[in-house]
Protein backbone atom coordinates (compact mmCIF):
# COMPACT_ATOMS: atom_id res chain seq x y z
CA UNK A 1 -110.24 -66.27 123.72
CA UNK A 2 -111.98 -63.13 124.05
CA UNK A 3 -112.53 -63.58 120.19
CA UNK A 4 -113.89 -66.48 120.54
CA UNK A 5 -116.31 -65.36 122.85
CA UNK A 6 -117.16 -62.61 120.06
CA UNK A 7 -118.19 -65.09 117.68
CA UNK A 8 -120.22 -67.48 119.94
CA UNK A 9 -122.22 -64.54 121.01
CA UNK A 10 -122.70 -63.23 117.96
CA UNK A 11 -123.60 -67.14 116.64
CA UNK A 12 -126.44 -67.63 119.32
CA UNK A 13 -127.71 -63.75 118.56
CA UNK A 14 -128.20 -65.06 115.03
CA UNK A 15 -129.80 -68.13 115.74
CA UNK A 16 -132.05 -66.36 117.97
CA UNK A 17 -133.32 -63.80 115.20
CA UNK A 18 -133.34 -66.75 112.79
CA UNK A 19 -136.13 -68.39 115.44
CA UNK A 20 -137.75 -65.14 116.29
CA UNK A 21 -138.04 -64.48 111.92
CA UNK A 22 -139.34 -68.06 111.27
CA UNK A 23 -141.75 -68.40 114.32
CA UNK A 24 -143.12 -64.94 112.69
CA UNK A 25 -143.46 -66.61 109.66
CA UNK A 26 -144.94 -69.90 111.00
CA UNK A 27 -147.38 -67.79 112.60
CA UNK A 28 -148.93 -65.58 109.35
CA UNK A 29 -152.83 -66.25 109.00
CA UNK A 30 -155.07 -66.11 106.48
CA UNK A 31 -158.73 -66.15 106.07
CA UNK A 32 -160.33 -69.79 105.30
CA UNK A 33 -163.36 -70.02 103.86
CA UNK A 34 -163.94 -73.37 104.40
CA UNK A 35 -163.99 -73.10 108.19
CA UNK A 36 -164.76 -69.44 108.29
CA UNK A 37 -161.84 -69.62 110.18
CA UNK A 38 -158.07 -67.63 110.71
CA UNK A 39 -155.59 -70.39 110.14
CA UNK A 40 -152.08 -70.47 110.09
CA UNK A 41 -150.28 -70.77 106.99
CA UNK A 42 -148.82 -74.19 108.26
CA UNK A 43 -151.87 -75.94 108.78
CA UNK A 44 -153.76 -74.28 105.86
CA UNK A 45 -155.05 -76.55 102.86
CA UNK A 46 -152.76 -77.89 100.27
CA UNK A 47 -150.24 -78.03 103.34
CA UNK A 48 -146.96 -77.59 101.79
CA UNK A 49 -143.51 -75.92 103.76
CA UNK A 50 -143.59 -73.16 100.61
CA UNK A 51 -146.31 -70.83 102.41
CA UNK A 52 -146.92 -68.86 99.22
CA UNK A 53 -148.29 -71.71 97.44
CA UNK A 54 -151.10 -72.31 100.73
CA UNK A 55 -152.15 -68.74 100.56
CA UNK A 56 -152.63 -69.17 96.51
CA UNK A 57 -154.42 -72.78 97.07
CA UNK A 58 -157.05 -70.52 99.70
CA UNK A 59 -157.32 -67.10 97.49
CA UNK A 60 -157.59 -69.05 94.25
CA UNK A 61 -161.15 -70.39 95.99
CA UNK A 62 -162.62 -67.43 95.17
CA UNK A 63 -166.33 -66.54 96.32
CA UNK A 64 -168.46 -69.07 96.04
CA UNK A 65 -171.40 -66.43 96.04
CA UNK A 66 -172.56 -65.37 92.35
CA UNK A 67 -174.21 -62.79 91.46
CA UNK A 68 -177.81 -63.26 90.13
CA UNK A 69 -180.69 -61.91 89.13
CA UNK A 70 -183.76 -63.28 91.27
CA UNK A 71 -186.81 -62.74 92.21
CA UNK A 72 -187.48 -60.60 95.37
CA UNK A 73 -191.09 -59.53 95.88
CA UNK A 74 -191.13 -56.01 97.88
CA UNK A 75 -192.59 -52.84 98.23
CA UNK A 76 -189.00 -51.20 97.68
CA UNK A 77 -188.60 -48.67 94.87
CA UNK A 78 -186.77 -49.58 92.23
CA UNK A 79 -182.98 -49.27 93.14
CA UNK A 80 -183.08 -49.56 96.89
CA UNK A 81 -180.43 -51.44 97.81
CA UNK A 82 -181.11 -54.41 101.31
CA UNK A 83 -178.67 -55.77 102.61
CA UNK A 84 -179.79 -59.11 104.86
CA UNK A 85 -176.68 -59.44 106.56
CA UNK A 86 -177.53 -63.15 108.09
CA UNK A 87 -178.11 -64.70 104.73
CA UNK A 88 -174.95 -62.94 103.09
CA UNK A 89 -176.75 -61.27 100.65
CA UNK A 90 -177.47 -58.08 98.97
CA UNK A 91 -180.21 -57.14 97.02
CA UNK A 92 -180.66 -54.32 94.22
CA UNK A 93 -184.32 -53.72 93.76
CA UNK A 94 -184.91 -54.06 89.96
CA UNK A 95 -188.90 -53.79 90.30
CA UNK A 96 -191.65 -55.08 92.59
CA UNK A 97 -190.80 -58.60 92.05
CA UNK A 98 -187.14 -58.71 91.06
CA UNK A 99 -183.76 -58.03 92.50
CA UNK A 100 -180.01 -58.64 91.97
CA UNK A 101 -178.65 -60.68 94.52
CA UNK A 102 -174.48 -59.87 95.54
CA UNK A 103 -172.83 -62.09 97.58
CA UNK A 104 -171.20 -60.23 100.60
CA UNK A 105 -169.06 -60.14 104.09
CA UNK A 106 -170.56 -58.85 106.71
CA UNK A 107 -169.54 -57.56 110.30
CA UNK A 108 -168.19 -59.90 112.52
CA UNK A 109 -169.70 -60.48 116.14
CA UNK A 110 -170.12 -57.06 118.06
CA UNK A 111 -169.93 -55.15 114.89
CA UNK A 112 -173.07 -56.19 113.12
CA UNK A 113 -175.73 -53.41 113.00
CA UNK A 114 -179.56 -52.70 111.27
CA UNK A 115 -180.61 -49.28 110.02
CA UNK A 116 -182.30 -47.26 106.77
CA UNK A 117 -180.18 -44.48 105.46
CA UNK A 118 -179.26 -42.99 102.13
CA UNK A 119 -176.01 -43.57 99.79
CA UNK A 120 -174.26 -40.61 100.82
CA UNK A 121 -171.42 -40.29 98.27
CA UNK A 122 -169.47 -42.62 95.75
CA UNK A 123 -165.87 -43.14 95.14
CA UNK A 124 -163.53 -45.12 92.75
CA UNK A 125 -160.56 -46.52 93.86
CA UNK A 126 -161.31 -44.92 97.21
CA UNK A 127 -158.73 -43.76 100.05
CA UNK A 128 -159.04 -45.11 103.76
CA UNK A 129 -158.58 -43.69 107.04
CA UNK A 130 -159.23 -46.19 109.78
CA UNK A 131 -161.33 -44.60 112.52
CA UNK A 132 -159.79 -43.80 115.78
CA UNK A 133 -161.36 -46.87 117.19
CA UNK A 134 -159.93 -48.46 114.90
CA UNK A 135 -156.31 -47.68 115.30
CA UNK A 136 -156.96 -48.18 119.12
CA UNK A 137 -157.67 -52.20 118.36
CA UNK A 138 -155.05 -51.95 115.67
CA UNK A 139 -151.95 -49.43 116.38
CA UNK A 140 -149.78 -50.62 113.36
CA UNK A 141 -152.77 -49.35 111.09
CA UNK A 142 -151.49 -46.18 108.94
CA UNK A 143 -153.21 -42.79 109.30
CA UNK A 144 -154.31 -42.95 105.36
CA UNK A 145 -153.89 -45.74 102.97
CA UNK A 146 -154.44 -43.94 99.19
CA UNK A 147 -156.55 -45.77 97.18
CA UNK A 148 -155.52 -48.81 94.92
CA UNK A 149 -155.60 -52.64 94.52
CA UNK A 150 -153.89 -53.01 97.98
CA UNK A 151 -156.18 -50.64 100.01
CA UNK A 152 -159.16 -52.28 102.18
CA UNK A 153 -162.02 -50.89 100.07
CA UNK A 154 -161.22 -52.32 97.26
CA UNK A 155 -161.92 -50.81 93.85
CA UNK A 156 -165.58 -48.53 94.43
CA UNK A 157 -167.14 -47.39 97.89
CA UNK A 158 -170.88 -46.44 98.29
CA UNK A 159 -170.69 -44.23 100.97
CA UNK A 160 -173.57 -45.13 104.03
CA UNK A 161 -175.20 -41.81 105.11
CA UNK A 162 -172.99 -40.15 107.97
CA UNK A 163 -171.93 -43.28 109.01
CA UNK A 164 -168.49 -44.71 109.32
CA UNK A 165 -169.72 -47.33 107.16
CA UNK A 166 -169.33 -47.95 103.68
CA UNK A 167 -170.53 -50.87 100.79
CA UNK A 168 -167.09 -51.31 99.56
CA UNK A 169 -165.42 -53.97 97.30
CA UNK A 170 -162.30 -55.90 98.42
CA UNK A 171 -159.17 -58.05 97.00
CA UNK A 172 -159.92 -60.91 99.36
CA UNK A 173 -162.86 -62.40 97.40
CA UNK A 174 -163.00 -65.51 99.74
CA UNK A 175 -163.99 -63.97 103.05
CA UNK A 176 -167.30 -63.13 101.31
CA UNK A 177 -170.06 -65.28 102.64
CA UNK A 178 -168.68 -64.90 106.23
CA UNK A 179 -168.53 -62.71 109.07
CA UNK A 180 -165.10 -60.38 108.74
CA UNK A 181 -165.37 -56.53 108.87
CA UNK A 182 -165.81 -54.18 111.23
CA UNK A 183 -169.19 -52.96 110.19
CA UNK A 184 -168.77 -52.36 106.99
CA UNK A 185 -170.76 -54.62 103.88
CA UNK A 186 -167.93 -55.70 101.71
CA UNK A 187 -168.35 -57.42 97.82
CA UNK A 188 -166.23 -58.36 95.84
CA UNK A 189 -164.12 -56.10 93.11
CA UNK A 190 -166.07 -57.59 90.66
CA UNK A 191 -169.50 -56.99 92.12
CA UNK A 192 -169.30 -53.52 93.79
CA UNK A 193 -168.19 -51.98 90.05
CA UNK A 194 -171.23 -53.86 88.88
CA UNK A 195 -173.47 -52.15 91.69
CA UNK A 196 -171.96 -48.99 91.34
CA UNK A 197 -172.63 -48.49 88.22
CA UNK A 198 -176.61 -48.71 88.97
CA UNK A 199 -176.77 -46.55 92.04
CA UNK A 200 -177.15 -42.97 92.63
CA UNK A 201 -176.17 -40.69 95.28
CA UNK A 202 -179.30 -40.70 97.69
CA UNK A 203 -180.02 -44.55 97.07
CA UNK A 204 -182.13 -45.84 99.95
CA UNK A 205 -180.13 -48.34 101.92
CA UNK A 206 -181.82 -50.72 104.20
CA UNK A 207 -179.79 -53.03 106.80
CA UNK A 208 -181.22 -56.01 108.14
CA UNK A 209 -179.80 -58.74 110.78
């Protein structure tokens, strides 16, 4: 009997971390583009029960933002870099009437900000230590995350003045366009190796709302 009783409890214990695993599962998110919206995996496009293939139908979207050369009439020397955070654009001053247009991500509500400073520094493949404040909203954050395809900042980081905020690139290309970081200007991989390739160390940077 007492046997038994062994195995039944040890049944239900399993069936209760089998419901605890798959309502973790059921409840992953991902960034949708198309709603500029969290969903959960479940109710995500291409709905399917193998949640690998819904995260691959959402990241193979892409961003829809290309980059282009345009025209941008300013008084801006050539290679100032402004960013107009509401239209989801960044601009690379080419001359008086021309600019480079990046698609990008921008702060979400409560972390958008305006200001004129100066590239400070420039990395590849740059490391990431999430400010205190950070770590405070987000306690399973690491310390340091070294620098690769799977770290936040993505392959290049232009470095903003003595801010904590960087132009950085990022391995989600289909959150740019909307209103995800915590300050920072995100592009994609793609774009920010373009852009850092044109600007130097002391770059003006101009933020607009």
């Amino acid at each position: 009997m007492t046997k038994i009783r062994l195995f039944a409890a040890a049944l239900v214990a399993v069936l209760m971390a089998t419901l605890v695993v798959g309502e973790s599962v059921a409840q992953e998110r991902i960034f949708d583009p198309a709603t500029n919206e969290w969903v959960y995996l479940d109710d995500a496009p291409a709905a399917t029960p193998n949640r690998r293939v819904a995260r691959r139908a959402l990241q193979a979207r892409g961003s829809s933002v290309k980059r282009e050369t345009v025209k941008y009439a300013s008084n801006y020397a050539p290679g100032t870099i402004v960013v107009e955070s509401s239209k989801f654009r960044l601009y690379y001053i080419v001359d008086s009437d021309t600019a480079i247009s990046y698609g990008i991500g921008v702060g979400r509500d409560g972390f958008r900000w305006s200001g004129s400073h100066r590239i400070s520094r420039k990395a590849e493949w740059p490391g990431w230590t999430p400010p205190p404040a950070m770590r405070k909203r987000q306690p399973e954050l690491p310390a340091y995350m070294p620098g690769g395809p799977g770290n936040p900042l993505g392959a290049r980081a232009l470095y903003i003045g003595s801010t904590l905020y960087r132009l950085h690139g990022t391995s989600e290309p289909w959150t740019i366009g909307h209103q995800v970081s915590s300050g920072c200007i995100r592009l994609t991989n793609e774009d920010i190796i373009d852009l850092y390739g044109r600007v130097k160390v002391g770059a003006r940077v101009i933020v607009r709302l």
